[in-house]
Protein backbone atom coordinates (compact mmCIF):
# COMPACT_ATOMS: atom_id res chain seq x y z
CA UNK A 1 -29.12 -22.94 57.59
CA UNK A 2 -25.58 -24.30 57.32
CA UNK A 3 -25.22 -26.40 60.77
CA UNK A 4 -21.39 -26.21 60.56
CA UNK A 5 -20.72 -22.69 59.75
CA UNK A 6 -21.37 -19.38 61.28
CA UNK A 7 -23.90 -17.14 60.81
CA UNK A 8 -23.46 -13.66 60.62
CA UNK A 9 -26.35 -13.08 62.59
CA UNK A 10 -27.03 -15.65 65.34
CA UNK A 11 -30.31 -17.02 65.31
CA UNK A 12 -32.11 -18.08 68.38
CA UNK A 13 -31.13 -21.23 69.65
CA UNK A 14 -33.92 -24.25 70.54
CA UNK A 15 -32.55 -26.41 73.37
CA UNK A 16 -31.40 -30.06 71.08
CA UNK A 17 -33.73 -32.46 72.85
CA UNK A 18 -30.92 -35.39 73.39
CA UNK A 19 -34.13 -37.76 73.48
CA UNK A 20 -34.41 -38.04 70.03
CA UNK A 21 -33.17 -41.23 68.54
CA UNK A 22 -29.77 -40.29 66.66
CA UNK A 23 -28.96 -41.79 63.47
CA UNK A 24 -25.10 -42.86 64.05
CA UNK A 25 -24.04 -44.02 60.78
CA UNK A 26 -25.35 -40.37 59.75
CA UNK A 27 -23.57 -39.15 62.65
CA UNK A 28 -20.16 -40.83 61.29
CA UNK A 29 -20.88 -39.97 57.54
CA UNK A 30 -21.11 -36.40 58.65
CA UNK A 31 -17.50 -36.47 61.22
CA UNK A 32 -15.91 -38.10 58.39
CA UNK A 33 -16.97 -35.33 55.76
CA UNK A 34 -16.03 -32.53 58.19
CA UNK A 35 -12.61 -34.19 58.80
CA UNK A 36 -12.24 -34.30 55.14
CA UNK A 37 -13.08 -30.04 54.90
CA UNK A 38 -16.35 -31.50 52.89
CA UNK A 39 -18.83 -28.93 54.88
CA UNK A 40 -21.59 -29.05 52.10
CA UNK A 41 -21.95 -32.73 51.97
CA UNK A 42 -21.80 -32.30 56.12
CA UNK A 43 -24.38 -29.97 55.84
CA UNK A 44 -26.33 -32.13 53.06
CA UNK A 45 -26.33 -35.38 55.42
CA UNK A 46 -27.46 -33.93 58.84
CA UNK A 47 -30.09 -31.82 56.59
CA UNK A 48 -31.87 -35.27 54.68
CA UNK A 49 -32.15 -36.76 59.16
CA UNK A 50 -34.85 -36.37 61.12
CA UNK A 51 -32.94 -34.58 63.72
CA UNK A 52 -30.11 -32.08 62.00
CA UNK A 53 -29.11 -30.44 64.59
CA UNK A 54 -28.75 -33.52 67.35
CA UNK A 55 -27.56 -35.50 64.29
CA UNK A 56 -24.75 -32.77 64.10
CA UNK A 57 -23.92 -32.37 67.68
CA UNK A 58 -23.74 -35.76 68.09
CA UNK A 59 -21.13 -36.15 65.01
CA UNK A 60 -18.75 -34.14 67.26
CA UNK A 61 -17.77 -37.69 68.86
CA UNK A 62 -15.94 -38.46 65.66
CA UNK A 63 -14.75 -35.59 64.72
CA UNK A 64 -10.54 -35.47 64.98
């Protein structure tokens, strides 16, 4: 599942439990790939975390 594009078909969505410890140098590695247009390798990082989707919802601080 591509965290940073959309699906044509919604899937559920899980609550992101904001408890789990983020990973911020992931989180920056990912803003600065999605401010570069670099959605694979945005994708890639928040995929090889232990929390994708907070990872990626967290990058949003960074993101211009």
């Amino acid at each position: 599942m591509s965290l940073f594009r959309r699906s044509p078909q919604p899937e559920p969505i899980k609550p992101i439990d904001l408890s789990n410890p983020i990973d911020w140098d992931a989180a920056r590695r990912v803003a600065d790939a999605v401010n570069r247009g670099d959605l694979d390798e945005a994708d890639r990082i928040c995929e090889a975390t232990g929390y994708p989707r907070e990872t990626a919802f967290a990058a949003f601080r960074f993101i211009d």
